[in-house]
Protein backbone atom coordinates (compact mmCIF):
# COMPACT_ATOMS: atom_id res chain seq x y z
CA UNK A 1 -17.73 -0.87 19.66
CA UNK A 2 -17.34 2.04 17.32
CA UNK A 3 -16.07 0.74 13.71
CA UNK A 4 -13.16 2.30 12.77
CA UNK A 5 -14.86 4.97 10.01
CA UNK A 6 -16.42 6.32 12.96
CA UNK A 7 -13.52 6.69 15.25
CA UNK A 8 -12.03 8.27 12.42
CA UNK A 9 -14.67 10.51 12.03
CA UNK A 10 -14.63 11.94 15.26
CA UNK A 11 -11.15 13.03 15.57
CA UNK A 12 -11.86 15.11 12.07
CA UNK A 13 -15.39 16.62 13.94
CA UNK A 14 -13.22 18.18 16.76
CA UNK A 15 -10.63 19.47 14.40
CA UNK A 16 -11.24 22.22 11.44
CA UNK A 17 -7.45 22.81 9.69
CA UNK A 18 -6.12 20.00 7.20
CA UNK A 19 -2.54 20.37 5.18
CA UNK A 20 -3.62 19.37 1.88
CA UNK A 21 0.06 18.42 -0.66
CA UNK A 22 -0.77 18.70 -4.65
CA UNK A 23 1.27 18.03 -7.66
CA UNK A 24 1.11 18.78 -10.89
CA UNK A 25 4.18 17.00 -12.76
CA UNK A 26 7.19 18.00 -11.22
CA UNK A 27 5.74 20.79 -9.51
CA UNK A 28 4.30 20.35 -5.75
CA UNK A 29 2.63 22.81 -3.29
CA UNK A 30 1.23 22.58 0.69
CA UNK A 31 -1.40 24.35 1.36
CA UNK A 32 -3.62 24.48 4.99
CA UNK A 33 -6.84 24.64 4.45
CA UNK A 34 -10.68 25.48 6.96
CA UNK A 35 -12.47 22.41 6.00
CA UNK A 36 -15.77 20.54 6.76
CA UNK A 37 -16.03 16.73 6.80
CA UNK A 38 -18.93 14.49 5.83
CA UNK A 39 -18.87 10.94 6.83
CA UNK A 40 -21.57 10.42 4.88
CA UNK A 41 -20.52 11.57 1.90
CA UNK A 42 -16.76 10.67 3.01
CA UNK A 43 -15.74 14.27 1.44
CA UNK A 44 -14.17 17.10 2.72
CA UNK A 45 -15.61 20.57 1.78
CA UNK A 46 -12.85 23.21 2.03
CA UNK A 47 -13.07 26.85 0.30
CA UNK A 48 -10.08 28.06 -2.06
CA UNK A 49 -10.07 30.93 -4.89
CA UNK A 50 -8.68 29.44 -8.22
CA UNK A 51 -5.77 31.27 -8.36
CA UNK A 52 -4.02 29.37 -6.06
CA UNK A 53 -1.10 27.05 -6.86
CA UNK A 54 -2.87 24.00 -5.38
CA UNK A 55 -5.69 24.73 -7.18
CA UNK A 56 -3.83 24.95 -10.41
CA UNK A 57 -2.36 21.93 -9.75
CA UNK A 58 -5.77 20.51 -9.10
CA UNK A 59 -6.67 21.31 -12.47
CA UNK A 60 -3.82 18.60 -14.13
CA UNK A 61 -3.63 16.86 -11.30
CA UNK A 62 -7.24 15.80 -8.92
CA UNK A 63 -5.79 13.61 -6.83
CA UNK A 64 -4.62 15.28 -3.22
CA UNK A 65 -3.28 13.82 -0.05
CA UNK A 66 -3.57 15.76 3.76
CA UNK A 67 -3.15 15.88 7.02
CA UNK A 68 -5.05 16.53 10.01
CA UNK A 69 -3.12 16.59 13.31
CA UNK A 70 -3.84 17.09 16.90
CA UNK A 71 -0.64 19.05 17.92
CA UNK A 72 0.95 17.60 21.30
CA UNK A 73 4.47 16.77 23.25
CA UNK A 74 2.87 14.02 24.66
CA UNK A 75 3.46 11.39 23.27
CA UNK A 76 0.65 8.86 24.88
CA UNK A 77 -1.89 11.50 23.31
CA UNK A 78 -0.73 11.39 19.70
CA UNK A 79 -3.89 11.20 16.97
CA UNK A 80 -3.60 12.01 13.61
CA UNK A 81 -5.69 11.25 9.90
CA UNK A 82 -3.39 10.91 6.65
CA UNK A 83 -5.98 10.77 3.60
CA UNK A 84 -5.87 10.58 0.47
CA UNK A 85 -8.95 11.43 -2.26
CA UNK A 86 -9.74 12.97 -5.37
CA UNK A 87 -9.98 16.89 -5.71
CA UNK A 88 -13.58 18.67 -7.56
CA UNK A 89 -15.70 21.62 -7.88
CA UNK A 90 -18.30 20.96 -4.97
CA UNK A 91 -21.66 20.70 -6.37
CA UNK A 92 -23.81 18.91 -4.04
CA UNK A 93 -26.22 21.63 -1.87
CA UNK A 94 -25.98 19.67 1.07
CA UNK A 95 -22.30 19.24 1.36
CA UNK A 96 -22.25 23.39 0.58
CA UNK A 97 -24.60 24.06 3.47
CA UNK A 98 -22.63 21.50 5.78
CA UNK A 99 -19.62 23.81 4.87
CA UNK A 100 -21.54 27.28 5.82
CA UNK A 101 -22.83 25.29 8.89
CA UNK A 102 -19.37 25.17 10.16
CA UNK A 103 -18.13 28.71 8.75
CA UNK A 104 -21.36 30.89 8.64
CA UNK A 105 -18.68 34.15 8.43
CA UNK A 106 -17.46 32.68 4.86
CA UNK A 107 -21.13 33.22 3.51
CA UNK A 108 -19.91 37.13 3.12
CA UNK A 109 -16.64 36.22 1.19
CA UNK A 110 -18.60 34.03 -1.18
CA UNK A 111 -15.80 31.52 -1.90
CA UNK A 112 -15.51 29.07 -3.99
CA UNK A 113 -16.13 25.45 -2.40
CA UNK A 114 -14.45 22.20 -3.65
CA UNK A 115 -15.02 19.14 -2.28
CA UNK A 116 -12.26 16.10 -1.78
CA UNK A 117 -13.95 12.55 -1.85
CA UNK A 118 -11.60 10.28 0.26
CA UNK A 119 -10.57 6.79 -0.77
CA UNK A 120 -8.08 5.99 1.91
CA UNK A 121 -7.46 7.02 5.41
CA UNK A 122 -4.35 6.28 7.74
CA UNK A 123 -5.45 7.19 11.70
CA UNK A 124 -2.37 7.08 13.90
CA UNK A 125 -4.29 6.78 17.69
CA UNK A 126 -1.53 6.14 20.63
CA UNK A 127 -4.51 6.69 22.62
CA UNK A 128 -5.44 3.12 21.60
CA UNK A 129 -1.83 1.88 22.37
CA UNK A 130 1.49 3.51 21.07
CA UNK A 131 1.91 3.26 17.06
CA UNK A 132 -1.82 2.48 16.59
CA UNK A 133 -2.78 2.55 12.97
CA UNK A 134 -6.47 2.39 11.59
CA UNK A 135 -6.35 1.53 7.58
CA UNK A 136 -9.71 2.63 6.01
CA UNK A 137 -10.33 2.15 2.19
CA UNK A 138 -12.96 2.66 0.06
């Protein structure tokens, strides 16, 4: 039986667009984001120029909670992820080349690439039964 990390981790393989929510005092911004996951590292890499709201929020504020959805009527077939994490410059190579691996065309924009290291995750799966919840902490 798969543990729950990894059932987690598969929905986010077969999906590539997150809404990522900031804040920043009483300021607060949504944002959808191309992003990369690494179970291993349990990070998201996502690419985002620094004069973006969220990422000015980012800068007072690191930690960030998203979304990732798989959008359906049906209500038998409803998956989700809610995570939250904490919001930083990416500096690890691999995690970089994981992140070009996905999105070889963003090698000629030459973004900048931040990384969000995840300490919670919320799965919704009715796949697994309607109103199923998997609860993964760090």
């Amino acid at each position: 039986m798969r543990s729950d990390l990894e059932k987690i981790d598969s929905f986010l393989q077969e999906h590539h667009v997150m809404s990522l929510a900031t804040s920043a005092k009483d300021e607060l911004s949504v944002c959808n984001l191309f992003y990369a996951f690494s179970k291993e590292r349990l990070s998201f890499i996502v690419a985002s120029s620094e004069e973006t709201e969220h990422i000015k929020h980012i800068y007072r504020n690191p930690l960030v909670a998203g979304s990732v959805v798989l959008e359906t009527k049906i209500v038998g077939k409803i998956q989700g992820v809610q995570f939250r994490g904490k919001f930083l410059e990416l500096e690890d190579k691999e995690l970089k080349k994981l992140y070009y691996k996905h999105f070889p065309y963003a090698l000629a924009m030459n973004p900048k690439l931040w990384q969000i290291k995840v300490d919670l995750f919320k799965m919704t799966d009715n796949t697994l039964g309607f109103g199923k919840k998997i609860i993964w902490k760090k």
